[in-house]
PDB file of N, CA and C in Angstrom:
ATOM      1  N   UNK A   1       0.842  -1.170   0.000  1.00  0.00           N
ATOM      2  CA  UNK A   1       0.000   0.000   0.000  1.00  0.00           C
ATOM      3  C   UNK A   1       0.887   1.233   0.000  1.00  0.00           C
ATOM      4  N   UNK A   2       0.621   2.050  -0.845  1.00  0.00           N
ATOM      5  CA  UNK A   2       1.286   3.203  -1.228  1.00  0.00           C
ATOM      6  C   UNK A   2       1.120   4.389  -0.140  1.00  0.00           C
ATOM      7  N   UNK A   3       1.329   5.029   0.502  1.00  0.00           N
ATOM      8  CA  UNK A   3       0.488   6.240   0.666  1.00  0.00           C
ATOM      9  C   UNK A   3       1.899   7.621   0.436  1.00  0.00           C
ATOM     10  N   UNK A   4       1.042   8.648   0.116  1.00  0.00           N
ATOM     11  CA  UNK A   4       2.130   9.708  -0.201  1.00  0.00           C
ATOM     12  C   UNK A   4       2.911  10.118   1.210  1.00  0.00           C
ATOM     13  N   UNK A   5       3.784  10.811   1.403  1.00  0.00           N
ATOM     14  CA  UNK A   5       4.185  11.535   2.611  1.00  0.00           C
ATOM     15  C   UNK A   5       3.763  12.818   2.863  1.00  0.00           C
ATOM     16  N   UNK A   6       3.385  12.959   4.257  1.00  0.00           N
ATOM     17  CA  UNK A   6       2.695  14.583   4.413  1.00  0.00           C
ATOM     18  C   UNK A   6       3.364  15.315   5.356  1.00  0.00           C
ATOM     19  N   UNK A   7       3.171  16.616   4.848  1.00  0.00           N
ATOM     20  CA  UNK A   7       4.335  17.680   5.306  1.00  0.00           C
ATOM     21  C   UNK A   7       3.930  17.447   7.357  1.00  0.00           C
ATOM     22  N   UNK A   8       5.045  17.820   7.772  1.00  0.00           N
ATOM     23  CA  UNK A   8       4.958  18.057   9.369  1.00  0.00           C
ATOM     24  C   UNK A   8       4.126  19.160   9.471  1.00  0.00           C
ATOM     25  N   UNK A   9       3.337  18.647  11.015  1.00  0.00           N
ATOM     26  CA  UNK A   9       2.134  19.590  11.437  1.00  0.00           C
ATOM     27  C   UNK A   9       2.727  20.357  12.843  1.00  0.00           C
ATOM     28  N   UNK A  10       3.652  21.261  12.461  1.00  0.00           N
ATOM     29  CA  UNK A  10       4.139  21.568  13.608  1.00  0.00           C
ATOM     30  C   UNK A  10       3.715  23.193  14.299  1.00  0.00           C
ATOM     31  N   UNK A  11       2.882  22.974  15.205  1.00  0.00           N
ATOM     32  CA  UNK A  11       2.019  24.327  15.716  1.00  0.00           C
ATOM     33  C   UNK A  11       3.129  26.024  15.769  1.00  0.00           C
ATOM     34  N   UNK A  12       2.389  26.819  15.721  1.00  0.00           N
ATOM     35  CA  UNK A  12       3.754  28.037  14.917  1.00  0.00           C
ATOM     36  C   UNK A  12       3.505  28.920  16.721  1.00  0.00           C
ATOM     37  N   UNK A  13       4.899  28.657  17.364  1.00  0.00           N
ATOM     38  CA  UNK A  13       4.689  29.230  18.684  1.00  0.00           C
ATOM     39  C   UNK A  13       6.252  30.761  19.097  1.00  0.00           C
ATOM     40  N   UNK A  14       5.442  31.881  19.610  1.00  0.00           N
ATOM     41  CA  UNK A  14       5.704  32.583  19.163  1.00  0.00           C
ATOM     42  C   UNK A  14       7.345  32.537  19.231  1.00  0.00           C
ATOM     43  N   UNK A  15       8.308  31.820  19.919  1.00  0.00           N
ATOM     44  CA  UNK A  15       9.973  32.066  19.931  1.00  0.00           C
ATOM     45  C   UNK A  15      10.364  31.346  18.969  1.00  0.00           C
ATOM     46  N   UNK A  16       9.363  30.478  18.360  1.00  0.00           N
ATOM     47  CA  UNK A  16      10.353  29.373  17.148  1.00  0.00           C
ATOM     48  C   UNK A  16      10.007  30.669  15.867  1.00  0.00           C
ATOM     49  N   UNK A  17       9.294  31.044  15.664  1.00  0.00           N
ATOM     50  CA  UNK A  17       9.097  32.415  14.941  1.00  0.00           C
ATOM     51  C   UNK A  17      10.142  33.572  14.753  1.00  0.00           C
ATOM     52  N   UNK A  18      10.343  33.981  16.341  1.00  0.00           N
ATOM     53  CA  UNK A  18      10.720  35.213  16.280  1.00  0.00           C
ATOM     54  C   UNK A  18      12.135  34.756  15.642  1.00  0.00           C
ATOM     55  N   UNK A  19      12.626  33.339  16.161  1.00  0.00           N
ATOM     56  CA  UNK A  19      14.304  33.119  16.244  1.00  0.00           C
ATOM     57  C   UNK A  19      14.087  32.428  14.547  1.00  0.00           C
ATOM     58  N   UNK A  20      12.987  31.951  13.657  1.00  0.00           N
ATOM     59  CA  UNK A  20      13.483  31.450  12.242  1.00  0.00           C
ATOM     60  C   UNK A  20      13.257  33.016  10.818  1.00  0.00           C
ATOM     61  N   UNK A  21      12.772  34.329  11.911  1.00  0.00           N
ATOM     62  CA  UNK A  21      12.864  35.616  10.925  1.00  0.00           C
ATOM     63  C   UNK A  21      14.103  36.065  11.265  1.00  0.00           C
ATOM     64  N   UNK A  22      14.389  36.551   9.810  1.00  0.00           N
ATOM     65  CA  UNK A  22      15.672  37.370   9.664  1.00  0.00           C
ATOM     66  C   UNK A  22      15.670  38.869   9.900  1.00  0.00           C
ATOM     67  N   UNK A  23      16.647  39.183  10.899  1.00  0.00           N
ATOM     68  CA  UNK A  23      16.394  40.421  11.195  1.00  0.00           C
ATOM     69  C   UNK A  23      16.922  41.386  10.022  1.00  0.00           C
ATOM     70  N   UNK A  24      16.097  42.612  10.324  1.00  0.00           N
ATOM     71  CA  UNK A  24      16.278  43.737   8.846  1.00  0.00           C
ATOM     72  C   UNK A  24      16.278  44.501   9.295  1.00  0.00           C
ATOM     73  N   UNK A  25      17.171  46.026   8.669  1.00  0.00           N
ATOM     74  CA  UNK A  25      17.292  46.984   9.048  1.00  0.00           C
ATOM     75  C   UNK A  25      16.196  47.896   8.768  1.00  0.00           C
ATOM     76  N   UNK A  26      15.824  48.561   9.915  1.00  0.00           N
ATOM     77  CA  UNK A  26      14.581  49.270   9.412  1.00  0.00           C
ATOM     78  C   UNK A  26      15.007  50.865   8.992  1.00  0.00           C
ATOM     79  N   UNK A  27      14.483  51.376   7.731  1.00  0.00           N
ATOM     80  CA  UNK A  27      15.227  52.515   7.064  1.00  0.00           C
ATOM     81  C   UNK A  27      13.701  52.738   6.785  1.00  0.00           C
ATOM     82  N   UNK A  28      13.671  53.967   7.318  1.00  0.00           N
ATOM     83  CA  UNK A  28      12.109  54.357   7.098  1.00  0.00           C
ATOM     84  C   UNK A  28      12.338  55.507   5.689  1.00  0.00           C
ATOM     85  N   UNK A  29      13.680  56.121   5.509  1.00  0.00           N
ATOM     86  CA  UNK A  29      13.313  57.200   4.309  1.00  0.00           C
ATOM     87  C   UNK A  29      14.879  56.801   3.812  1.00  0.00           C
ATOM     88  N   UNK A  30      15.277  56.838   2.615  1.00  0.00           N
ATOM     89  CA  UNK A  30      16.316  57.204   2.082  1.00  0.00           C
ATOM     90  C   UNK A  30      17.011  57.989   1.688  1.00  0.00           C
ATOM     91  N   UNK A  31      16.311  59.232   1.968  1.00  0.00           N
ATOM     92  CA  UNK A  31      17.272  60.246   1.940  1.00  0.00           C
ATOM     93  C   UNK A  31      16.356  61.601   3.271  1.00  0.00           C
ATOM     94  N   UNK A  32      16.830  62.439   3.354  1.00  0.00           N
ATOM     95  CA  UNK A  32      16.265  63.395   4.207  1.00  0.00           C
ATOM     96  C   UNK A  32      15.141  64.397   3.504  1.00  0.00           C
ATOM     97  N   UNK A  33      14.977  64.024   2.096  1.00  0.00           N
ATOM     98  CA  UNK A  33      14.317  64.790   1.399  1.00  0.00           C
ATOM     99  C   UNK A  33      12.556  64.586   1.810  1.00  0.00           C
ATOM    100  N   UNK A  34      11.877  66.086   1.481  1.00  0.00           N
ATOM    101  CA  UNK A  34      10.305  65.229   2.132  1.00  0.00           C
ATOM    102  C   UNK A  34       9.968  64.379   0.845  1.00  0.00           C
ATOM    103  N   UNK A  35       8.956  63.551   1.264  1.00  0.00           N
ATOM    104  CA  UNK A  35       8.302  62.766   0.639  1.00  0.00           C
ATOM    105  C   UNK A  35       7.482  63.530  -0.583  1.00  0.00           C
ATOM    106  N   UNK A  36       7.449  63.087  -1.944  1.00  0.00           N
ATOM    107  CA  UNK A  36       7.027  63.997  -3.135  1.00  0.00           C
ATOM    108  C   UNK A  36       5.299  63.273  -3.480  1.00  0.00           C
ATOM    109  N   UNK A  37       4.476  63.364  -3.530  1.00  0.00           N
ATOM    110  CA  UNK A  37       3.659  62.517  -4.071  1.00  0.00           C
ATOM    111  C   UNK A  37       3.688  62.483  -5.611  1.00  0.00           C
ATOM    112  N   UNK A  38       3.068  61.606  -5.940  1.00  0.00           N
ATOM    113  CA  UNK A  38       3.172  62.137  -7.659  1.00  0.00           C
ATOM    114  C   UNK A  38       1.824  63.463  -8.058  1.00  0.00           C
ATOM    115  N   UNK A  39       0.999  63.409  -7.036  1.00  0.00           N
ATOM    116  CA  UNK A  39      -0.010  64.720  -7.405  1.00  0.00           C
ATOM    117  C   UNK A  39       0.959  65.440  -6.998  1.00  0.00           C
ATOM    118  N   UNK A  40       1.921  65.414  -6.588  1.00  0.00           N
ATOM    119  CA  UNK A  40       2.452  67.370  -6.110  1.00  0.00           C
ATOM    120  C   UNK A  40       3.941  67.825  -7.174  1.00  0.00           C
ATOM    121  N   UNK A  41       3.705  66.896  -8.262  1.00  0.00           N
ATOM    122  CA  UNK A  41       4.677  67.056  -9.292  1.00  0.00           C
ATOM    123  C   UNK A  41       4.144  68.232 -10.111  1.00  0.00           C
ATOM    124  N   UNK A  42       4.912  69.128 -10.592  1.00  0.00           N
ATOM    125  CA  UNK A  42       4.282  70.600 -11.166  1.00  0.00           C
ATOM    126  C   UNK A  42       5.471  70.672 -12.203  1.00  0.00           C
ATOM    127  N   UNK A  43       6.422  69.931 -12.153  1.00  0.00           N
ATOM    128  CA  UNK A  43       7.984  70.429 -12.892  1.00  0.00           C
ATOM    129  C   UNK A  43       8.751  69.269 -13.465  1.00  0.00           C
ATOM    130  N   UNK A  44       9.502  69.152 -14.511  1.00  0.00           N
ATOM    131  CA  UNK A  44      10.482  68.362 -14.380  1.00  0.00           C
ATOM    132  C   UNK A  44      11.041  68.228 -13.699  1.00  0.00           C
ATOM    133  N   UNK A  45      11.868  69.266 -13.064  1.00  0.00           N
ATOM    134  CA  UNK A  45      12.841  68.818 -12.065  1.00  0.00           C
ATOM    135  C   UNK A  45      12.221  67.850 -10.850  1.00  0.00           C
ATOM    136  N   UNK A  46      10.739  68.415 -10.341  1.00  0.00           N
ATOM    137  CA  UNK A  46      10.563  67.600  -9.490  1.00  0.00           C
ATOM    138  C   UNK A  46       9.812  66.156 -10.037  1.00  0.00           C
ATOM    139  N   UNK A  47       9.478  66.152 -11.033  1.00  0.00           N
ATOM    140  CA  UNK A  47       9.722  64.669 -11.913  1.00  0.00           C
ATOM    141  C   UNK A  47      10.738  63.502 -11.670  1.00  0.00           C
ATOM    142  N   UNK A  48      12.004  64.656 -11.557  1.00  0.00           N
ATOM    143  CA  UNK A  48      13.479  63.602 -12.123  1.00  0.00           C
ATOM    144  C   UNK A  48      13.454  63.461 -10.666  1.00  0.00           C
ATOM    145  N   UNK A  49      13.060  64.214  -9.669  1.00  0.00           N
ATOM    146  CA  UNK A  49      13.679  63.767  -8.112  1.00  0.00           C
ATOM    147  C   UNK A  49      12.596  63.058  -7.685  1.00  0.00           C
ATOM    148  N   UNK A  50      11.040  63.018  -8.357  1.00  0.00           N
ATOM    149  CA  UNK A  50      10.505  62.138  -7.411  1.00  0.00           C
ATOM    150  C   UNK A  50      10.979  60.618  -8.171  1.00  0.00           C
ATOM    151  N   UNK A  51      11.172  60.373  -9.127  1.00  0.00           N
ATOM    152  CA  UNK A  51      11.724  58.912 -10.029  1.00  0.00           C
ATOM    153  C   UNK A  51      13.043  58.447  -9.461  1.00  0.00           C
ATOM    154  N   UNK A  52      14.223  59.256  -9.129  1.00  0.00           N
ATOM    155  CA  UNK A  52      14.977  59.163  -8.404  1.00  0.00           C
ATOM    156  C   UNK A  52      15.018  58.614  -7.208  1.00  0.00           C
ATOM    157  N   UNK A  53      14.590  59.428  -6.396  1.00  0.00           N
ATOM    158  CA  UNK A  53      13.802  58.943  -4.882  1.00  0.00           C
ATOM    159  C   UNK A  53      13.371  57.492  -4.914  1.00  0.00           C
ATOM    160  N   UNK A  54      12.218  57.482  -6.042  1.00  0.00           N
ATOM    161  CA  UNK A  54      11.787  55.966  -6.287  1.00  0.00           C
ATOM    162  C   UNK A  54      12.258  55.153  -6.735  1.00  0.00           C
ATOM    163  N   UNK A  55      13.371  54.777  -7.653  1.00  0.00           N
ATOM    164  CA  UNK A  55      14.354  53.880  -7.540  1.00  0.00           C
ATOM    165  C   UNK A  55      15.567  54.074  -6.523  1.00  0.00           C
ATOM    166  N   UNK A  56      15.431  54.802  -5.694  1.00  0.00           N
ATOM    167  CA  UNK A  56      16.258  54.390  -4.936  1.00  0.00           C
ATOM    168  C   UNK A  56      15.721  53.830  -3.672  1.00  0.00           C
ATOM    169  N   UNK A  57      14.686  53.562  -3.326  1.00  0.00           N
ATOM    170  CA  UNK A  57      13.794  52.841  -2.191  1.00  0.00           C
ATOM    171  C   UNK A  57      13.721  51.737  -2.479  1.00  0.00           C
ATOM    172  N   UNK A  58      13.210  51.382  -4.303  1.00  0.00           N
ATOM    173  CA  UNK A  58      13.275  50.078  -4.595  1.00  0.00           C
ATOM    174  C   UNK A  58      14.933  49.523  -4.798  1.00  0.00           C
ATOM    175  N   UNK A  59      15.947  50.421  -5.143  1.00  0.00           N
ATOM    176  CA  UNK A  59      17.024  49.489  -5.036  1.00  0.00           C
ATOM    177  C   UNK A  59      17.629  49.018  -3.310  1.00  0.00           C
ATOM    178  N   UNK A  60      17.069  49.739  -2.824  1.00  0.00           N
ATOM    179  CA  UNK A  60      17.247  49.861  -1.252  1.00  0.00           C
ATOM    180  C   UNK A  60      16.132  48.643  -0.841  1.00  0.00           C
ATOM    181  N   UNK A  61      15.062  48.466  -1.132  1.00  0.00           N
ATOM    182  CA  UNK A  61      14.061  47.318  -0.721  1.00  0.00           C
ATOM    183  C   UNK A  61      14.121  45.909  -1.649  1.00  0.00           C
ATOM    184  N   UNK A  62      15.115  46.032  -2.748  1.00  0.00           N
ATOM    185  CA  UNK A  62      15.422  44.855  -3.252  1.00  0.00           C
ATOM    186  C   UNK A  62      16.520  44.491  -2.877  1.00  0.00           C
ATOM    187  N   UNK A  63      17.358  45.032  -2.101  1.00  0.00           N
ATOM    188  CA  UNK A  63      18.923  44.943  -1.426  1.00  0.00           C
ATOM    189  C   UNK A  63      18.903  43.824  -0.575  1.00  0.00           C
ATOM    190  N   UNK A  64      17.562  44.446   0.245  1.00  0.00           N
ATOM    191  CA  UNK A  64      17.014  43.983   1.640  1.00  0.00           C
ATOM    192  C   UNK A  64      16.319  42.373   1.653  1.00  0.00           C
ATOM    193  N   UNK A  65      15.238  42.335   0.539  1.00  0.00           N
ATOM    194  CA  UNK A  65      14.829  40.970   0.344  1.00  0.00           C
ATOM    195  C   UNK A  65      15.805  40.190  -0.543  1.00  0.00           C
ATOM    196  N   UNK A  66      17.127  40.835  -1.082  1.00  0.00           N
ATOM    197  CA  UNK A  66      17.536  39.556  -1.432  1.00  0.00           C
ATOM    198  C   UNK A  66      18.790  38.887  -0.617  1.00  0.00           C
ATOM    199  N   UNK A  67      18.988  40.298   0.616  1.00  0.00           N
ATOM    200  CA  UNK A  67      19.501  39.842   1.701  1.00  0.00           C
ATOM    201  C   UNK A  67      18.743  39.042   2.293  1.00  0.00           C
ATOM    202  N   UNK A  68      17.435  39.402   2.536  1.00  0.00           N
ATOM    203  CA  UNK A  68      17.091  37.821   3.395  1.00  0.00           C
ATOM    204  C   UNK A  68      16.239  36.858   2.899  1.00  0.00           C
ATOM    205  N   UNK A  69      16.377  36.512   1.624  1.00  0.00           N
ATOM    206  CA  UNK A  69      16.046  35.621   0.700  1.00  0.00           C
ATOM    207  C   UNK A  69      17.401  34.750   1.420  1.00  0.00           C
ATOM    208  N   UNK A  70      18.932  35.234   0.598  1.00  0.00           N
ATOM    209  CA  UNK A  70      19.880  34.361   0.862  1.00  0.00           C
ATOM    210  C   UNK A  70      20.292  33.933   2.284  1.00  0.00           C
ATOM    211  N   UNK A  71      19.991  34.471   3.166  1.00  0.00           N
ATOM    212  CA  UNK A  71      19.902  34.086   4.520  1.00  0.00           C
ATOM    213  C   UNK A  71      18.972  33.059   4.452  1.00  0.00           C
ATOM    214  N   UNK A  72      17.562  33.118   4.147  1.00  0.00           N
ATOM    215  CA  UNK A  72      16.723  32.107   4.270  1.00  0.00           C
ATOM    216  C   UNK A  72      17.023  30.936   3.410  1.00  0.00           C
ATOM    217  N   UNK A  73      17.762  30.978   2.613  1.00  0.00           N
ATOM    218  CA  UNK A  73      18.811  29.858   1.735  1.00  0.00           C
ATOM    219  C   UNK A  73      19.369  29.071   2.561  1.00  0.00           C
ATOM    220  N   UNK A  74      20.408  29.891   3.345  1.00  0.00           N
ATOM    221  CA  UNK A  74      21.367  29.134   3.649  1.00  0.00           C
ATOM    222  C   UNK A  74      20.730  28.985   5.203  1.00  0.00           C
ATOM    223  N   UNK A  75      20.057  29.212   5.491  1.00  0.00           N
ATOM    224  CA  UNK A  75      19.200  28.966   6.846  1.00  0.00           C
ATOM    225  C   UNK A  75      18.435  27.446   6.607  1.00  0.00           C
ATOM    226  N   UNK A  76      17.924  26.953   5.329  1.00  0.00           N
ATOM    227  CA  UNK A  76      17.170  25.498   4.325  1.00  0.00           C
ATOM    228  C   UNK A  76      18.035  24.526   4.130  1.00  0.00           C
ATOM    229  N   UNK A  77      19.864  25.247   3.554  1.00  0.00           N
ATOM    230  CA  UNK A  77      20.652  24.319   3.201  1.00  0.00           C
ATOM    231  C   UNK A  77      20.685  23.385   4.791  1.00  0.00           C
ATOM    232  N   UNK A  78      21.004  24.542   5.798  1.00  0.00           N
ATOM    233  CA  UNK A  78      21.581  24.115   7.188  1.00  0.00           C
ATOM    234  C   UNK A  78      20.229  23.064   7.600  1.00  0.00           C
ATOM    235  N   UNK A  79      19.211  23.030   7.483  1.00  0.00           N
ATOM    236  CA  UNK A  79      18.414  22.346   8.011  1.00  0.00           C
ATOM    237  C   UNK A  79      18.175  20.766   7.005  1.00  0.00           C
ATOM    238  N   UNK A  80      18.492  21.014   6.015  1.00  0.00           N
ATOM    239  CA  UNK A  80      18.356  19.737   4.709  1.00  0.00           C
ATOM    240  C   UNK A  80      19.720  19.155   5.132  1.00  0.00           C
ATOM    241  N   UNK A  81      20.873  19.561   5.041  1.00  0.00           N
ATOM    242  CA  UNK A  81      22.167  18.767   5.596  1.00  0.00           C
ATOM    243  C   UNK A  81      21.796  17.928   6.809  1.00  0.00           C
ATOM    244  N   UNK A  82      21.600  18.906   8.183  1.00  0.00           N
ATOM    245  CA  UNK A  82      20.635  18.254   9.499  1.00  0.00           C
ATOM    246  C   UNK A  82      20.334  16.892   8.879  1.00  0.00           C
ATOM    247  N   UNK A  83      19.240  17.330   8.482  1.00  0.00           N
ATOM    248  CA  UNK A  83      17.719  16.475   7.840  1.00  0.00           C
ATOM    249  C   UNK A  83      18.738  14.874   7.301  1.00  0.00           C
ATOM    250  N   UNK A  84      19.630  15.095   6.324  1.00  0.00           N
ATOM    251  CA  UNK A  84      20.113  14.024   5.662  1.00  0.00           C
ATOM    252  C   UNK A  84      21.002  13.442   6.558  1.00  0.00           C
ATOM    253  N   UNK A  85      21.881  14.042   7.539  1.00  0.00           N
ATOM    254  CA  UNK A  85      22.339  13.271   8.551  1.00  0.00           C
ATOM    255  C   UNK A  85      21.705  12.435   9.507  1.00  0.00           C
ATOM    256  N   UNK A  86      20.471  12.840  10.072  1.00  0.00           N
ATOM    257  CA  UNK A  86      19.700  12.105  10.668  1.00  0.00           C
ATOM    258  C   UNK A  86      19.153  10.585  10.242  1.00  0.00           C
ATOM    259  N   UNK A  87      19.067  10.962   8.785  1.00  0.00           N
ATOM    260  CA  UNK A  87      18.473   9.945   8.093  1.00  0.00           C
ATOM    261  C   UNK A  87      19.251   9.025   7.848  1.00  0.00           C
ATOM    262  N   UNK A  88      20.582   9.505   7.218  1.00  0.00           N
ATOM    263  CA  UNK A  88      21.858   8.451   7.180  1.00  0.00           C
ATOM    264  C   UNK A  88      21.868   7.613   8.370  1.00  0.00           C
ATOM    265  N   UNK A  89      21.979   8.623   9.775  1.00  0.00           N
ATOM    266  CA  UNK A  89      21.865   7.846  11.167  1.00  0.00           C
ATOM    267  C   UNK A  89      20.945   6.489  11.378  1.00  0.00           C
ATOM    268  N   UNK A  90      19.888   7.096  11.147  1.00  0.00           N
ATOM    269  CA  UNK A  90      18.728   6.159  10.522  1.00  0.00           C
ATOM    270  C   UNK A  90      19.072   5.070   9.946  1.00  0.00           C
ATOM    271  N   UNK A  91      19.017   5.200   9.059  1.00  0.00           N
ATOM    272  CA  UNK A  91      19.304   4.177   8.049  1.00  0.00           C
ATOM    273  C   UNK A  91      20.799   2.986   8.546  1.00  0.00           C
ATOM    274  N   UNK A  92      21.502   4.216   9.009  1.00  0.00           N
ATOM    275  CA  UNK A  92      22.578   2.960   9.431  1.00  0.00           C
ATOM    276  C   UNK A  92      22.780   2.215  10.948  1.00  0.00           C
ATOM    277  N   UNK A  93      21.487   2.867  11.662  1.00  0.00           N
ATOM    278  CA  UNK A  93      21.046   2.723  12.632  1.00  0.00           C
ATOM    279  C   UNK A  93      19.809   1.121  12.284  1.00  0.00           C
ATOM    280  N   UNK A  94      19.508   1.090  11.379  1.00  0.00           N
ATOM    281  CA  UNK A  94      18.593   0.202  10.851  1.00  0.00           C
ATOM    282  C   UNK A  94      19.389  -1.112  10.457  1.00  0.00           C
ATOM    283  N   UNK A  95      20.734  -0.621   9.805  1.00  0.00           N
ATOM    284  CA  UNK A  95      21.183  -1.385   9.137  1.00  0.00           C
ATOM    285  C   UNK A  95      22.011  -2.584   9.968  1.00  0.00           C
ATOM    286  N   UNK A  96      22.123  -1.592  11.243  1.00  0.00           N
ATOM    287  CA  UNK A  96      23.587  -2.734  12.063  1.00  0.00           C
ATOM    288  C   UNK A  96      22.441  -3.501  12.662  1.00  0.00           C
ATOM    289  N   UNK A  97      21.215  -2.980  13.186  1.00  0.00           N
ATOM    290  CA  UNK A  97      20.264  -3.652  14.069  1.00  0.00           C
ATOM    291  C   UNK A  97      20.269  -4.578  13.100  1.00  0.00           C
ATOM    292  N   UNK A  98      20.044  -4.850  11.753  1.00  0.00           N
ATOM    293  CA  UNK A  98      18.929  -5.847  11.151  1.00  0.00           C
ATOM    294  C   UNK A  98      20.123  -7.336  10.713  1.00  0.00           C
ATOM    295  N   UNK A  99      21.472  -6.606  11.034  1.00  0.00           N
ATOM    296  CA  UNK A  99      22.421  -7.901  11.051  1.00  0.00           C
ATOM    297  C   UNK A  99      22.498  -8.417  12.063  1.00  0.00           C
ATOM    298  N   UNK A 100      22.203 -10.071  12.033  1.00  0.00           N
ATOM    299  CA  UNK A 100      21.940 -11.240  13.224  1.00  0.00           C
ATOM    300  C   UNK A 100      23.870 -11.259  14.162  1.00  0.00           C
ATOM    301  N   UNK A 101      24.026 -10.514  15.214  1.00  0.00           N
ATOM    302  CA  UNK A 101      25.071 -11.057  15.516  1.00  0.00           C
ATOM    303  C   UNK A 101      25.099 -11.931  16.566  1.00  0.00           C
ATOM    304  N   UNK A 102      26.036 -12.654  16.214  1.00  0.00           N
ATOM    305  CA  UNK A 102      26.707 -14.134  17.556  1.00  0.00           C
ATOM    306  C   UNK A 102      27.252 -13.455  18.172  1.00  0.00           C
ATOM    307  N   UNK A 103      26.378 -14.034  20.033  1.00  0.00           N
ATOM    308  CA  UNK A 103      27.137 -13.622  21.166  1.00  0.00           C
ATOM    309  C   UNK A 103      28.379 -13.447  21.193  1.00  0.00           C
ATOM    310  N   UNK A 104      29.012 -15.103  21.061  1.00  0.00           N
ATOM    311  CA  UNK A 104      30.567 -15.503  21.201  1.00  0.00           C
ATOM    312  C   UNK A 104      31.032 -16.377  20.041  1.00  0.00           C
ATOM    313  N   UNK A 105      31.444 -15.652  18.863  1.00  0.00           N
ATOM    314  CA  UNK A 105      32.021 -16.478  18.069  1.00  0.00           C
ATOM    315  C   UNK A 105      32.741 -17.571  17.737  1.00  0.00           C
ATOM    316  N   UNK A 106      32.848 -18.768  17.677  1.00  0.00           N
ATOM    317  CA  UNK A 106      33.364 -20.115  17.764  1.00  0.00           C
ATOM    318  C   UNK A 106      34.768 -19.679  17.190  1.00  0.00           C
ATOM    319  N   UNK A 107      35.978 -20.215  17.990  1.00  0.00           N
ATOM    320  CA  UNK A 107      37.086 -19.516  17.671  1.00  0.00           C
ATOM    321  C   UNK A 107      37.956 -20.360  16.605  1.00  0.00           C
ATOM    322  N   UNK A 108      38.562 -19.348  15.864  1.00  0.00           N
ATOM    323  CA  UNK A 108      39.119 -20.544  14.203  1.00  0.00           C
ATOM    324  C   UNK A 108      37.987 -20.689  13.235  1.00  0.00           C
ATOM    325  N   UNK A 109      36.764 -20.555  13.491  1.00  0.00           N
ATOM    326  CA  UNK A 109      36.139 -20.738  12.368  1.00  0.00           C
ATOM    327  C   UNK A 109      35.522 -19.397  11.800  1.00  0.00           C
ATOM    328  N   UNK A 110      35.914 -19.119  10.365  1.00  0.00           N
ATOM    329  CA  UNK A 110      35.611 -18.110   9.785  1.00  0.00           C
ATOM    330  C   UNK A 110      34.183 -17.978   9.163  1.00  0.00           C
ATOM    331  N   UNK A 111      33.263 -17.222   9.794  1.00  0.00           N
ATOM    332  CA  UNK A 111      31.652 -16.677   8.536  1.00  0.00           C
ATOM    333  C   UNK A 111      32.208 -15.871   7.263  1.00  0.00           C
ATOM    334  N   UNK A 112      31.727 -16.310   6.201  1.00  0.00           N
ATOM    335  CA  UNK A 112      31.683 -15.910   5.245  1.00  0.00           C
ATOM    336  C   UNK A 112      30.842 -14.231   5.519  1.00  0.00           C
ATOM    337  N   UNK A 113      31.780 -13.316   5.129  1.00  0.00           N
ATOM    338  CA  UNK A 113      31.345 -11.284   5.136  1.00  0.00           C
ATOM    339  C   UNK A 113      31.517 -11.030   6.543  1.00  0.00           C
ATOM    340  N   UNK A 114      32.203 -11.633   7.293  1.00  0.00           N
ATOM    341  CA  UNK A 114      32.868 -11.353   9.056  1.00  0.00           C
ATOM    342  C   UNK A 114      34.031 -10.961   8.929  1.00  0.00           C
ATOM    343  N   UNK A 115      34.310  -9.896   9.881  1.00  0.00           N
ATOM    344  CA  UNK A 115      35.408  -9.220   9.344  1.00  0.00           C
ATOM    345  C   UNK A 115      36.841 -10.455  10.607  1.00  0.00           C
ATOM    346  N   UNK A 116      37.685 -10.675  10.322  1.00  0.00           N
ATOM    347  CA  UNK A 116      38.931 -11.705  10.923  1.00  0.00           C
ATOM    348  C   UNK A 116      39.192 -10.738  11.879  1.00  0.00           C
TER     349      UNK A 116
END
């Protein structure tokens, strides 16, 4: 009988949270300039500085998520390595159990795949 495998049901409590988010710097403005809306544009110039302004928040807020994108990478690798060691453990934890060994080996006589 087949059945698929289903993801872990593990309840979300608030310190396993706080300690698996990546902390970020909080930058509320990027420069000291006031805030431009686009209704209060009257000029080119203030055209080129409110477009300005605005790629520079987004190069400043794509900085940020792909800082903790790659943190959250290598935060997955560290837990999948974990993950495959355990399992190796496992598995070779399975493997010595499921070989029949003799108490006290009869001495001089060799089993065939016993190490001498």
């Amino acid at each position: 009988m087949a059945t698929s495998a289903l993801p872990l049901k593990t309840p979300a409590k608030g310190s396993e949270t706080e300690r698996d988010k990546t902390p970020t710097p909080s930058i509320k403005s990027v420069s000291s300039k006031p805030a431009i809306g686009p209704t209060d544009i009257s000029s080119p110039h203030e055209l080129t500085a409110f477009v300005e302004t605005l790629l520079e928040q987004l190069d400043t807020k794509f900085d940020e998520m792909s800082t903790q994108i790659l943190d959250r990478m290598t935060q997955m690798s560290t837990r999948v390595d974990a993950l495959e060691a355990s399992i190796q453990d496992i598995i070779n934890g399975d493997v010595s159990s499921s070989v029949p060994q003799s108490p006290s080996p009869v001495p001089g006589v060799r089993r065939s795949g016993s190490e001498a």
